[in-house]
N, C-alpha and C. Protein backbone atom coordinates (compact mmCIF):
# COMPACT_ATOMS: atom_id res chain seq x y z
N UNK A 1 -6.06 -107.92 -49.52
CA UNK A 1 -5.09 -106.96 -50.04
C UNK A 1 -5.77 -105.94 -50.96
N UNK A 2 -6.69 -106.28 -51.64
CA UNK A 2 -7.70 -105.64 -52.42
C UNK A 2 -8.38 -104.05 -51.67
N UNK A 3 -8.58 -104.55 -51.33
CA UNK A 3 -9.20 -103.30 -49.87
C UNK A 3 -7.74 -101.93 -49.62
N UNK A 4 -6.43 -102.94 -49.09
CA UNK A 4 -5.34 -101.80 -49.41
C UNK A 4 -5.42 -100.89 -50.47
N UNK A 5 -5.56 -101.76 -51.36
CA UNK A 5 -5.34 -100.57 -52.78
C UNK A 5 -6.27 -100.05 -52.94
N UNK A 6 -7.28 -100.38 -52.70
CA UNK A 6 -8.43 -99.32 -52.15
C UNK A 6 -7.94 -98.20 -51.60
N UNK A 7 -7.37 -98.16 -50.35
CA UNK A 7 -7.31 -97.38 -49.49
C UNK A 7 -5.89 -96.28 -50.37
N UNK A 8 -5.31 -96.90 -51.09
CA UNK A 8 -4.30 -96.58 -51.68
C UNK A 8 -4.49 -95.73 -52.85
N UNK A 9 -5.54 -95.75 -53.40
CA UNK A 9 -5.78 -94.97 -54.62
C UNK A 9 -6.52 -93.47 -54.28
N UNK A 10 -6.89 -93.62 -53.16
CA UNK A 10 -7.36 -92.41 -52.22
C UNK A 10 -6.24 -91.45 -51.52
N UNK A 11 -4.74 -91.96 -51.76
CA UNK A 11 -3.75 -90.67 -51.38
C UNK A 11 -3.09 -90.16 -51.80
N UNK A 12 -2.86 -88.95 -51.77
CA UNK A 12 -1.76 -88.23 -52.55
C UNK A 12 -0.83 -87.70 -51.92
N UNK A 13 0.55 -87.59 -52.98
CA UNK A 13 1.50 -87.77 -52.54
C UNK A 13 1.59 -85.72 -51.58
N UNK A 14 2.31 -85.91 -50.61
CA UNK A 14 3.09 -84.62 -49.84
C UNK A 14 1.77 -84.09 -49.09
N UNK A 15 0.67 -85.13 -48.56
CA UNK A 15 -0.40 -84.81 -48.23
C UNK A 15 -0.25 -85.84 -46.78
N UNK A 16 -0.64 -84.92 -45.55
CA UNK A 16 -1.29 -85.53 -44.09
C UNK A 16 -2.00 -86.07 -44.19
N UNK A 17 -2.73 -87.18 -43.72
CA UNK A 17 -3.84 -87.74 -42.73
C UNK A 17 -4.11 -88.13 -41.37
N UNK A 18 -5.21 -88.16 -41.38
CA UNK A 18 -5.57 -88.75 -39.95
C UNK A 18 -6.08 -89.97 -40.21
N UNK A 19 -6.15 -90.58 -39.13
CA UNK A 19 -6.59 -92.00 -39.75
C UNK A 19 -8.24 -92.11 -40.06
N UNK A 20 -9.38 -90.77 -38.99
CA UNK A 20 -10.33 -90.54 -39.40
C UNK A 20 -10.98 -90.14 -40.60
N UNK A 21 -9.98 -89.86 -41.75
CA UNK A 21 -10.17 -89.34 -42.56
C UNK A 21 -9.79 -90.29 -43.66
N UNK A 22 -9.21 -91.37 -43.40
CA UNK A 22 -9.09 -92.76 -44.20
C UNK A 22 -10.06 -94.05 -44.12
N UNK A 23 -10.81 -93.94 -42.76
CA UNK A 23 -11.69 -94.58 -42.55
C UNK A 23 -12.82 -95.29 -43.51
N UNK A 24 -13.45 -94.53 -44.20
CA UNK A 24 -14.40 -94.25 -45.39
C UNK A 24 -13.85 -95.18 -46.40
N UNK A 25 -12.47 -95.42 -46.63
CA UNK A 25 -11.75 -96.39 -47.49
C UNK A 25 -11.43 -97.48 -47.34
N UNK A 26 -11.72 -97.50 -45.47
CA UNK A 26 -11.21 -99.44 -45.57
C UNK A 26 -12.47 -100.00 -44.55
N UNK A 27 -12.68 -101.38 -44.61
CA UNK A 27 -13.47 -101.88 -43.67
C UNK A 27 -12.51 -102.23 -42.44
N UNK A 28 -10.91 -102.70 -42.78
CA UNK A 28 -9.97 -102.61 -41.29
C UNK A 28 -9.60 -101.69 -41.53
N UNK A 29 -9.33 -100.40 -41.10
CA UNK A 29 -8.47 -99.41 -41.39
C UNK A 29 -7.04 -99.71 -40.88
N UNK A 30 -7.35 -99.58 -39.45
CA UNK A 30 -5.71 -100.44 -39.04
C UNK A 30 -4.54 -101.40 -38.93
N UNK A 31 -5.48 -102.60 -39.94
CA UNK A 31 -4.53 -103.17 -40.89
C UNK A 31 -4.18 -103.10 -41.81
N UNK A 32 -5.11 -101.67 -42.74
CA UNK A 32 -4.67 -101.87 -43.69
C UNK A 32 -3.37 -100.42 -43.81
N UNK A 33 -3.63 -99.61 -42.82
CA UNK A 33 -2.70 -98.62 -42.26
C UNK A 33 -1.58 -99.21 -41.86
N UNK A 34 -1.54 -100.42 -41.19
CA UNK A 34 -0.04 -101.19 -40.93
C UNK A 34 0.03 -101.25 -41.82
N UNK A 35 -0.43 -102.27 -43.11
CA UNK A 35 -0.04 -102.59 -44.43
C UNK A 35 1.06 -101.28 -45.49
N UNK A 36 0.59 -100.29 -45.15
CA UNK A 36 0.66 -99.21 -46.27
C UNK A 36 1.82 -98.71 -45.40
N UNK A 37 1.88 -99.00 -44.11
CA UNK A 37 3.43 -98.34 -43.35
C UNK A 37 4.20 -99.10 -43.73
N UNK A 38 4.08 -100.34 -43.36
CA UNK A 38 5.51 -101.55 -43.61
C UNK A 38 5.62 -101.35 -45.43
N UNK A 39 5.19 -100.67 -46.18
CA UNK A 39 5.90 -101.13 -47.93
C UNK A 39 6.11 -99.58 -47.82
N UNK A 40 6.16 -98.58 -47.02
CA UNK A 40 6.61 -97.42 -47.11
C UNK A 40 5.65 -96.82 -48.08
N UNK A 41 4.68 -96.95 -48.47
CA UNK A 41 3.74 -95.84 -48.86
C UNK A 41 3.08 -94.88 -48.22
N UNK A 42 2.72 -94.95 -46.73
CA UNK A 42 2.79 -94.16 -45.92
C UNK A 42 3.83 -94.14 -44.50
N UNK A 43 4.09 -92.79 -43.87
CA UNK A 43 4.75 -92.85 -42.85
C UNK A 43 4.12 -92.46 -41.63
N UNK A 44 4.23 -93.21 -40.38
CA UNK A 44 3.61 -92.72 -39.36
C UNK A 44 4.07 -91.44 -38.67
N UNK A 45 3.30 -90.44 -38.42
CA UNK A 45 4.01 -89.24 -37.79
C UNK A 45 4.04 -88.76 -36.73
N UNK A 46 2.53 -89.02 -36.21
CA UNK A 46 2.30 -89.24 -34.48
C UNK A 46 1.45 -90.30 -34.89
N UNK A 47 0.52 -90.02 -33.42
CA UNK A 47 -0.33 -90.79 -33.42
C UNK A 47 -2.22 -91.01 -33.89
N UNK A 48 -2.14 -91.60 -34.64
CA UNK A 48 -3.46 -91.13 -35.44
C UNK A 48 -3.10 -90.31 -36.78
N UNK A 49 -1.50 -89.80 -36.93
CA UNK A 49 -1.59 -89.24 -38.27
C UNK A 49 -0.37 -89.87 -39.25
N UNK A 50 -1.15 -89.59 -40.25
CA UNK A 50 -0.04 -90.09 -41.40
C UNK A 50 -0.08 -89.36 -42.82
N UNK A 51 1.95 -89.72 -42.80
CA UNK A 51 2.25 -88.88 -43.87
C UNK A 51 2.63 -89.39 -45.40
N UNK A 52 1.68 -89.35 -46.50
CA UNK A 52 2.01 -89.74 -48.20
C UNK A 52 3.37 -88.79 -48.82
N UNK A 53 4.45 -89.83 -48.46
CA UNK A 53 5.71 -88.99 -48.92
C UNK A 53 5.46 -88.50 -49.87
N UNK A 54 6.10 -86.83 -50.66
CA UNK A 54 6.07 -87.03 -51.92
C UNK A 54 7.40 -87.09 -52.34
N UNK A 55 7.65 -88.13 -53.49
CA UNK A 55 9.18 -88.33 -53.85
C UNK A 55 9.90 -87.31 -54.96
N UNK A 56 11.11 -86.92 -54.56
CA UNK A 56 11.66 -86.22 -55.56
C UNK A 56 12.95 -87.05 -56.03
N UNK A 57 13.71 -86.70 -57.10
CA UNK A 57 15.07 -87.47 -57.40
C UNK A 57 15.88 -87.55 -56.09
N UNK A 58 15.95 -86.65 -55.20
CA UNK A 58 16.97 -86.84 -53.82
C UNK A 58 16.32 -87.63 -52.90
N UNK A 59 14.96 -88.60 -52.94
CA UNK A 59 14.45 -89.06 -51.82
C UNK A 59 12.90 -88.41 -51.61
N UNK A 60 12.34 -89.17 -50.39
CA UNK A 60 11.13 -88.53 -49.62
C UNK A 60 11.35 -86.96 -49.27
N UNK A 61 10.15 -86.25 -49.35
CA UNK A 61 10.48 -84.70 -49.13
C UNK A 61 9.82 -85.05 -47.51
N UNK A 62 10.06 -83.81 -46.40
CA UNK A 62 8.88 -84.65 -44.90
C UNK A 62 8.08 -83.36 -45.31
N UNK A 63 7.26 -83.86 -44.88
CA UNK A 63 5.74 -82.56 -44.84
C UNK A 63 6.44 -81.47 -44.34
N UNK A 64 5.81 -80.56 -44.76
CA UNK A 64 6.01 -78.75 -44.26
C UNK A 64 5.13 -78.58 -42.82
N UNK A 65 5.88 -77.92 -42.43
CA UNK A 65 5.17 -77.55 -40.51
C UNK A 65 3.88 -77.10 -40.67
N UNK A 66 3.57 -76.33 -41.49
CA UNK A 66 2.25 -75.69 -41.88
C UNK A 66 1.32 -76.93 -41.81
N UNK A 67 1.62 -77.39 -43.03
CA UNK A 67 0.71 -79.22 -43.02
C UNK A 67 1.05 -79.98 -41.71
N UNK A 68 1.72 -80.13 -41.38
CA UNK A 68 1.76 -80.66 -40.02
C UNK A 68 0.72 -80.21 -38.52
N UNK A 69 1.14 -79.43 -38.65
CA UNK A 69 0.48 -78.68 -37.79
C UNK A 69 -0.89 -78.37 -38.15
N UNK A 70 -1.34 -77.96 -39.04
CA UNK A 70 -2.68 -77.32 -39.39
C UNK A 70 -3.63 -78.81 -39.46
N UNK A 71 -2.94 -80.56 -39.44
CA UNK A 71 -3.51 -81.49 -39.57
C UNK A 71 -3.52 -81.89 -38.47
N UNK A 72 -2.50 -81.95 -37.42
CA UNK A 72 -2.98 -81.75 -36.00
C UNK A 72 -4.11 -81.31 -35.27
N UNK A 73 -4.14 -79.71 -35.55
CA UNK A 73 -5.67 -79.11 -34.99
C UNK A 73 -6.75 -79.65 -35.73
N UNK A 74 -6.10 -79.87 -36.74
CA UNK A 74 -7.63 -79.58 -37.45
C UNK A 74 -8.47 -78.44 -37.63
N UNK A 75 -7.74 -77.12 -37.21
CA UNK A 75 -7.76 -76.36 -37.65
C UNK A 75 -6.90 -75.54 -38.52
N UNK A 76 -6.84 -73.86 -39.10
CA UNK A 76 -5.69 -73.45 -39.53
C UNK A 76 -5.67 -72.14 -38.94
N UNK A 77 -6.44 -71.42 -37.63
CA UNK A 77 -6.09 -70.62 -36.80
C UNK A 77 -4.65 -71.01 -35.73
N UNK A 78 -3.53 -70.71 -36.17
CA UNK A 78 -2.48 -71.34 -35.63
C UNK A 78 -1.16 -70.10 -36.16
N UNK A 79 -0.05 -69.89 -34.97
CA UNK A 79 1.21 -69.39 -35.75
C UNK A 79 2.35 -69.96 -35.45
N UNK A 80 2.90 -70.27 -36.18
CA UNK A 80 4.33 -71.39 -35.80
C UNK A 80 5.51 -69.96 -36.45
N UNK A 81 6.12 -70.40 -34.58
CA UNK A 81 6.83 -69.19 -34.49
C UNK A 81 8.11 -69.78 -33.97
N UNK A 82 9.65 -69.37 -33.49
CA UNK A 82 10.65 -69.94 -32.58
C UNK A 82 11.06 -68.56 -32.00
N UNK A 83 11.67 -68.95 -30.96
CA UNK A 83 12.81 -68.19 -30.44
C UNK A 83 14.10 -67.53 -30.94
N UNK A 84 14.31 -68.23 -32.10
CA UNK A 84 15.34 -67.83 -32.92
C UNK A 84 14.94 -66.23 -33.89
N UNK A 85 13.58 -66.51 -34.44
CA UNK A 85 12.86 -65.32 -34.22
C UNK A 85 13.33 -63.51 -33.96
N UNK A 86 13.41 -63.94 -32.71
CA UNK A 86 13.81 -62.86 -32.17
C UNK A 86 15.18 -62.50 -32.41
N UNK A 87 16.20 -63.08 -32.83
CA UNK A 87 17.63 -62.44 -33.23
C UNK A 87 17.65 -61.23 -33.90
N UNK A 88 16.19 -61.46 -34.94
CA UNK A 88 16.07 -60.46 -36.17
C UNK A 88 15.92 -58.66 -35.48
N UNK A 89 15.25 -59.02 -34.53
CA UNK A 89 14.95 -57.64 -33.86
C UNK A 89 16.13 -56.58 -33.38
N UNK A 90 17.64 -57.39 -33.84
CA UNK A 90 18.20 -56.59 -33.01
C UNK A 90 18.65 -55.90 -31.73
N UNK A 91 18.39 -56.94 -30.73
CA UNK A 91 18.08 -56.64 -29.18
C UNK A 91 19.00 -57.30 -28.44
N UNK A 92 19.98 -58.16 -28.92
CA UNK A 92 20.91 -58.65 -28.23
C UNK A 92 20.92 -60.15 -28.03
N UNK A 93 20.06 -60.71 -28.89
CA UNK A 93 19.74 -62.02 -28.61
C UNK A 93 20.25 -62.64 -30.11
N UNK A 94 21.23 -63.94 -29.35
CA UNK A 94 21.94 -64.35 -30.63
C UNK A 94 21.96 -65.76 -30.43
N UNK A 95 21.14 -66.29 -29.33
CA UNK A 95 21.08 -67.76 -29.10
C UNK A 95 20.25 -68.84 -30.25
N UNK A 96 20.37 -69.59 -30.76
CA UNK A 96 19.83 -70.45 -31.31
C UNK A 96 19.18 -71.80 -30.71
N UNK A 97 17.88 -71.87 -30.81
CA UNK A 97 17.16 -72.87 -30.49
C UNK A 97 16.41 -74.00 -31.29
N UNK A 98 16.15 -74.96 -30.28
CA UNK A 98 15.82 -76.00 -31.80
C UNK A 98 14.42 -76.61 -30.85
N UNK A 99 13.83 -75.20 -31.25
CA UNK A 99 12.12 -75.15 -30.79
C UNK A 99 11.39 -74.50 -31.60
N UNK A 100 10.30 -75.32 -31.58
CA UNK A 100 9.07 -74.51 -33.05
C UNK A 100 7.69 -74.41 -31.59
N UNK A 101 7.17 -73.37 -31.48
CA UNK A 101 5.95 -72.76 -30.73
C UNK A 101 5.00 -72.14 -31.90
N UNK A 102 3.87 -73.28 -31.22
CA UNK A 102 2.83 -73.06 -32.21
C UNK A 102 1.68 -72.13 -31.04
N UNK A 103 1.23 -71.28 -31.20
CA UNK A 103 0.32 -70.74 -30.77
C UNK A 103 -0.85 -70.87 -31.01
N UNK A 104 -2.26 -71.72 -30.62
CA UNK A 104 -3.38 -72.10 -31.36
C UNK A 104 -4.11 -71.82 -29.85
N UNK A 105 -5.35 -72.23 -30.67
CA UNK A 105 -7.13 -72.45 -29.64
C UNK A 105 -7.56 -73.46 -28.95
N UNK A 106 -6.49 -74.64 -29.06
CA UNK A 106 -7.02 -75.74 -29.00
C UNK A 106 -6.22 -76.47 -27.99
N UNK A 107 -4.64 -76.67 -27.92
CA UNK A 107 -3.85 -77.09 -27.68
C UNK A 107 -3.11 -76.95 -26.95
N UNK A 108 -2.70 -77.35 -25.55
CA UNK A 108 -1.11 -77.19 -24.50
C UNK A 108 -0.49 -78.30 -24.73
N UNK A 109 0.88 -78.25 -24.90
CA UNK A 109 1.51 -79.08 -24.25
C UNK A 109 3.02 -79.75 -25.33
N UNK A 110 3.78 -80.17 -25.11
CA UNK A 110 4.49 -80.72 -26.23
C UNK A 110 4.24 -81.92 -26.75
N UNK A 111 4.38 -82.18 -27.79
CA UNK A 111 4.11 -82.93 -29.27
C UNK A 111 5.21 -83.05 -30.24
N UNK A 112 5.72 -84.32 -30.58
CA UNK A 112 6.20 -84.70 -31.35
C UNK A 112 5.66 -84.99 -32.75
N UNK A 113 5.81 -84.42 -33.78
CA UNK A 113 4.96 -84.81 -35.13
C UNK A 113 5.98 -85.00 -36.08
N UNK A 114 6.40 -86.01 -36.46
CA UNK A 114 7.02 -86.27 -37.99
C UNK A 114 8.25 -85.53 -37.38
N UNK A 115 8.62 -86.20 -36.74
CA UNK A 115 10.22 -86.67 -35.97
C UNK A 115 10.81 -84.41 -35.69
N UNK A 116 9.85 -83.96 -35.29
CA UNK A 116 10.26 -82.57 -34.65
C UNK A 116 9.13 -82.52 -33.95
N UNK A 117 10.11 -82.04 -32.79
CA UNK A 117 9.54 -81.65 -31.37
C UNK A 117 8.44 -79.94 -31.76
N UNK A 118 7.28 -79.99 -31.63
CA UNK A 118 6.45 -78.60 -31.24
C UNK A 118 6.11 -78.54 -29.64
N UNK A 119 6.02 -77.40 -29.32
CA UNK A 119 5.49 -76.64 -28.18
C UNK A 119 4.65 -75.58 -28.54
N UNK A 120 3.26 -76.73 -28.24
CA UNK A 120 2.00 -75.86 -28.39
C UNK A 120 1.66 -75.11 -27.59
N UNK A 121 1.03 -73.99 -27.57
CA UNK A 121 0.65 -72.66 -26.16
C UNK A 121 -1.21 -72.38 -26.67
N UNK A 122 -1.75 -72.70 -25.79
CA UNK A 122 -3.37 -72.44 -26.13
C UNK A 122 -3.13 -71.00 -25.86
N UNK A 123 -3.73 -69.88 -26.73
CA UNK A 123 -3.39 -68.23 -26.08
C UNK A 123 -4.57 -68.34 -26.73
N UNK A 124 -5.63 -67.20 -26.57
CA UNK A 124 -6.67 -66.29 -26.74
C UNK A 124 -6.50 -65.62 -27.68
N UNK A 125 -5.55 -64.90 -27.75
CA UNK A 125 -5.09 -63.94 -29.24
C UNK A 125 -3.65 -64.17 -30.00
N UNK A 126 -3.76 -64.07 -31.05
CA UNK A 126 -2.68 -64.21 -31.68
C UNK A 126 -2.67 -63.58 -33.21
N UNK A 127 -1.83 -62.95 -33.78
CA UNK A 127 -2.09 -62.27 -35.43
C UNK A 127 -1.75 -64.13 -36.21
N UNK A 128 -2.12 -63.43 -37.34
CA UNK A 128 -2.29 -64.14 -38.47
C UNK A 128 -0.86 -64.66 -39.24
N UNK A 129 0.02 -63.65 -38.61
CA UNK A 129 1.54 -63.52 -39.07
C UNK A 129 1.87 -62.65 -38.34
N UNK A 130 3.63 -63.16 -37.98
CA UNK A 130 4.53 -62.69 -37.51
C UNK A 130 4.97 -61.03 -37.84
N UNK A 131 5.01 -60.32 -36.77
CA UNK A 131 5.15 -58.89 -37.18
C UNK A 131 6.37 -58.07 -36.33
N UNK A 132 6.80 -57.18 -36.59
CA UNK A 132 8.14 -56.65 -35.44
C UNK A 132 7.21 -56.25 -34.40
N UNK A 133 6.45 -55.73 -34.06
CA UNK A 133 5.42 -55.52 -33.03
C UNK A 133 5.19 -56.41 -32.92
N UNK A 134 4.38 -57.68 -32.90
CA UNK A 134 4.30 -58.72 -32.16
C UNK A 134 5.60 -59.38 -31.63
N UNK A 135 6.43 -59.72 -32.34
CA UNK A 135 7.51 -60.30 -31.56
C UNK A 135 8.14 -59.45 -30.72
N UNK A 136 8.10 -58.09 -30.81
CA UNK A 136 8.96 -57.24 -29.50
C UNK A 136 7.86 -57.74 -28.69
N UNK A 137 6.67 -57.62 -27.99
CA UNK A 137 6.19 -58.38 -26.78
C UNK A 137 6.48 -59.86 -27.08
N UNK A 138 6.09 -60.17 -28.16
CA UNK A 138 6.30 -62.09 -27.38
C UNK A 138 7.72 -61.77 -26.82
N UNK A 139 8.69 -61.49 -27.04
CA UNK A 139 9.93 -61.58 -26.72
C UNK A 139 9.80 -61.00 -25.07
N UNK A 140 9.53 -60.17 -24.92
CA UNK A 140 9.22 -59.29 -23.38
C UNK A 140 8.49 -60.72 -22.75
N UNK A 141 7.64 -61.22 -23.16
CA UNK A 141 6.02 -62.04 -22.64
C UNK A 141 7.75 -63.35 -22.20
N UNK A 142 8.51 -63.49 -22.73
CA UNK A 142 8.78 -64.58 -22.50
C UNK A 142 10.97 -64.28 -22.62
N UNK A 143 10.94 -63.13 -22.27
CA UNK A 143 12.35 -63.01 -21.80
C UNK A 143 12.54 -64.15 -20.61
N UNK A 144 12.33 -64.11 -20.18
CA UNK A 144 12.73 -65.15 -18.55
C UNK A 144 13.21 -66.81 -18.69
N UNK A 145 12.61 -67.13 -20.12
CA UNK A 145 13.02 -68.32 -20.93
C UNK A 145 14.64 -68.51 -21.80
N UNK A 146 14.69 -66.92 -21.87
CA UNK A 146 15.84 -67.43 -22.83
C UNK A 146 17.32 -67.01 -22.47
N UNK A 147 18.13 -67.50 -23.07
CA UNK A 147 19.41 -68.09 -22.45
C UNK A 147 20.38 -67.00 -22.07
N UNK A 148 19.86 -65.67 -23.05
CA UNK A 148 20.47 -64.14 -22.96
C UNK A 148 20.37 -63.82 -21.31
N UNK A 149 21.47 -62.64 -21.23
CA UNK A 149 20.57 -61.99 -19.58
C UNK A 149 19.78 -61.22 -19.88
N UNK A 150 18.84 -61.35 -18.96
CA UNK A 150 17.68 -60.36 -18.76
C UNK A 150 17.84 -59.13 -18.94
N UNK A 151 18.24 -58.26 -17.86
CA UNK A 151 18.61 -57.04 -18.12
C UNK A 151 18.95 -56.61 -19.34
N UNK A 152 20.04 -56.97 -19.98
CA UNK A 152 20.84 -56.99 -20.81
C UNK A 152 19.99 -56.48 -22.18
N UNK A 153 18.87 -57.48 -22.28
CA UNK A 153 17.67 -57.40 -23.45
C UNK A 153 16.68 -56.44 -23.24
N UNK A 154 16.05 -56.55 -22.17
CA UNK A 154 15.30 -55.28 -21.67
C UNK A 154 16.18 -54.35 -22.16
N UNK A 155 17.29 -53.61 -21.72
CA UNK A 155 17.63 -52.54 -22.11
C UNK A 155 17.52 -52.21 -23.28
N UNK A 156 18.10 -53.44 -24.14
CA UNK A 156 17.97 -52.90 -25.42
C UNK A 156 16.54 -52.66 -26.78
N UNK A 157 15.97 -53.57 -25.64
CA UNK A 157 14.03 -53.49 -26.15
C UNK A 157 13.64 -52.03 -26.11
N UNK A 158 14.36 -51.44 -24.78
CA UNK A 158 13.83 -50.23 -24.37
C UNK A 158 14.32 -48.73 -25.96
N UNK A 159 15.41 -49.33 -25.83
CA UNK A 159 16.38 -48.30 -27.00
C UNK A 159 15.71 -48.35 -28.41
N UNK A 160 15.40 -49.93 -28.56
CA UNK A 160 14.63 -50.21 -29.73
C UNK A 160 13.47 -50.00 -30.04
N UNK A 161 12.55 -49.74 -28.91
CA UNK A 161 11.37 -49.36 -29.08
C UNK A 161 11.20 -47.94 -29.71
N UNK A 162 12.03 -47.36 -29.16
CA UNK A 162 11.86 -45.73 -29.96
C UNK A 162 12.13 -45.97 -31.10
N UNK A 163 12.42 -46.43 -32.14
CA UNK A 163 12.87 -46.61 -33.10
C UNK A 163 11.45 -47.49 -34.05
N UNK A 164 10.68 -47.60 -33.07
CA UNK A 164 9.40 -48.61 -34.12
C UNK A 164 8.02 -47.33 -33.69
N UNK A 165 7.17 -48.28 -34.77
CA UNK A 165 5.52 -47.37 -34.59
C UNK A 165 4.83 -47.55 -33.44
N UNK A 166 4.87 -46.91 -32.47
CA UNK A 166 4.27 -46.73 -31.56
C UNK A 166 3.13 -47.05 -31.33
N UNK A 167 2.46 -46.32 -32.47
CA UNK A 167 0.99 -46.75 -32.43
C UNK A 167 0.46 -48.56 -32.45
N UNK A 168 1.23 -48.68 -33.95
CA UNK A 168 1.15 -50.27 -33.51
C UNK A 168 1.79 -51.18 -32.56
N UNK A 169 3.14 -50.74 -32.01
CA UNK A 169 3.59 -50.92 -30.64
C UNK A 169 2.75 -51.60 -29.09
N UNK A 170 2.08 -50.34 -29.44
CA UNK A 170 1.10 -49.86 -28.43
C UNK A 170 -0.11 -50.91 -28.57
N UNK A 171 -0.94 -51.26 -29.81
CA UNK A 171 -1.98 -52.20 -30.27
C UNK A 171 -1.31 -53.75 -29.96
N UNK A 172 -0.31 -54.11 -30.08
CA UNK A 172 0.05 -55.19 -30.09
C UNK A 172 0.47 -55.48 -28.34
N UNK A 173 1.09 -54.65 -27.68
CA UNK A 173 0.92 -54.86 -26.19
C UNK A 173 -0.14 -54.84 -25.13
N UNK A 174 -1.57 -54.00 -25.88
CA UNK A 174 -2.50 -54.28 -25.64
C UNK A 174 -3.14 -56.19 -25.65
N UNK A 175 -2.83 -56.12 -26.93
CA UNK A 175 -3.69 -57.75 -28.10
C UNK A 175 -2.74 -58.50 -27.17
N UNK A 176 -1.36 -58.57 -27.09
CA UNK A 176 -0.54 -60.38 -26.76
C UNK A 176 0.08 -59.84 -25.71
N UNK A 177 -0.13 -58.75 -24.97
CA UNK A 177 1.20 -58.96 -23.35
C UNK A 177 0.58 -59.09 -22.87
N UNK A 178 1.41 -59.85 -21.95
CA UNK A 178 1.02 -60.40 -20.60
C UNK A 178 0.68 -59.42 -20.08
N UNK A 179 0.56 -59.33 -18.55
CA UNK A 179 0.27 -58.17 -17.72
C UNK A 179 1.41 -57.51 -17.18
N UNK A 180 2.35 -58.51 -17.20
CA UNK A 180 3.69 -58.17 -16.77
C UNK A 180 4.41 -57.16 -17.83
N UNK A 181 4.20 -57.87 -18.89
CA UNK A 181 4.13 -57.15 -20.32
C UNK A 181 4.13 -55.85 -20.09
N UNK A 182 2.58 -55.69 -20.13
CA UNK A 182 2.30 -54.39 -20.24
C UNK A 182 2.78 -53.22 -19.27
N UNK A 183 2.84 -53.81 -18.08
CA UNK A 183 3.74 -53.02 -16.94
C UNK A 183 4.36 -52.20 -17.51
N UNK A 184 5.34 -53.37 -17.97
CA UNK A 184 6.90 -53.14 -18.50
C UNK A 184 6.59 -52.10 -19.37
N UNK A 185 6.21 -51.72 -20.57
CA UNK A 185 5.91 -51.25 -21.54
C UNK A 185 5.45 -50.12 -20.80
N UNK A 186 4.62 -50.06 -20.25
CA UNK A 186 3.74 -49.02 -19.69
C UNK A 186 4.32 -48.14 -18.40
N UNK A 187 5.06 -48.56 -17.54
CA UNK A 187 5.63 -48.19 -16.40
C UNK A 187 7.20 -47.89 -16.75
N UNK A 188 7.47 -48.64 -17.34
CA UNK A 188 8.78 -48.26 -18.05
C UNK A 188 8.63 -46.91 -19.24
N UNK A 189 7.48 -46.49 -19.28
CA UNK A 189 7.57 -45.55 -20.58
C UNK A 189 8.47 -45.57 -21.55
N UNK A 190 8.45 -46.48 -21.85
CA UNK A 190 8.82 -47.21 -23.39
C UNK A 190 7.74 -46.37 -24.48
N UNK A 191 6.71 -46.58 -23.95
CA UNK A 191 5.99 -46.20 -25.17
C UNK A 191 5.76 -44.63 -25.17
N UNK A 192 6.02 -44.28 -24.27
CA UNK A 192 5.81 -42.61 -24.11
C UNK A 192 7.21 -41.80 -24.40
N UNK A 193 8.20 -42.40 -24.40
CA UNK A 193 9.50 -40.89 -24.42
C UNK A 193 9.20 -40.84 -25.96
């Protein structure tokens, strides 16, 4: 049991791990990782990671998506974005979803972490943060997904586009559209009236 509290004096509270990164503290790690789950000092979140609640007067707080996610990759080139997102733009989209899309370098596929569903997308490029130019293409890149009609949004992408910077418009359908994307944008002269 000695060895637990070992392993125990090494975490802090509202902080991820991996279990590679606890290693260094125990000679069993994975009993002593059962140990520290069953008295609730840590919580399991997937697999291989774990979360040091931090407690406030109302209870356990759960980790922030940021920490979640950024302990996943193991990296912090990543943007955690939703579909809901796009309401803000003004384009006709008023559906609500209960999806978080992480965009990273590393990763396809869906993942459960600390009881919410992500949908990771490996892409090549991505900004640093969410911008009205980037989300008018992600939104185009991935109209065909969402629950609005098609048409319906296109049109109003089209109306809305005159109304934003072109120039950066234009940079950002270059950087994240698809090809279809860019068509659209481009053949549609969106970016030209």
């Amino acid at each position: 049991m000695k060895k637990a509290d070992e392993l125990r004096r090494h975490l802090r509270q509202g902080k991820v791990y991996r279990r590679s990164d606890l290693e260094e503290y125990s000679n069993s790690i994975d009993r002593h990782l059962c140990i520290l789950v069953k008295e609730g000092v840590l919580q399991k979140i997937a697999p291989g990671m774990y979360y040091h609640p931090k407690e406030t007067v109302f209870g356990a707080v759960p980790p922030d998506e940021e920490t979640l996610v950024r302990s996943f990759l193991k990296d912090d080139r990543f943007l955690v974005t939703s579909p809901n997102v796009y309401n803000s733009l003004g384009v006709g989209t008023t559906q609500l979803y209960n999806k978080r899309v992480v965009y990273n370098h590393k990763r396809h596929g869906e993942y459960m972490l600390g009881n919410k569903n992500f949908t990771f997308l490996k892409k090549p490029h991505f900004p640093r943060q969410v911008t009205p130019e980037f989300l008018m293409v992600d939104l185009v890149n991935n109209v065909d997904t969402l629950a609005e009609n098609k048409t319906m949004v296109l049109s109003k992408v089209a109306d809305k586009v005159q109304q934003m910077d072109r120039k950066k418009l234009a940079r950002a359908v270059k950087e994240y559209g698809t090809s279809r994307t860019q068509k659209l944008f481009d053949h549609g002269g969106w970016l030209s009236a």
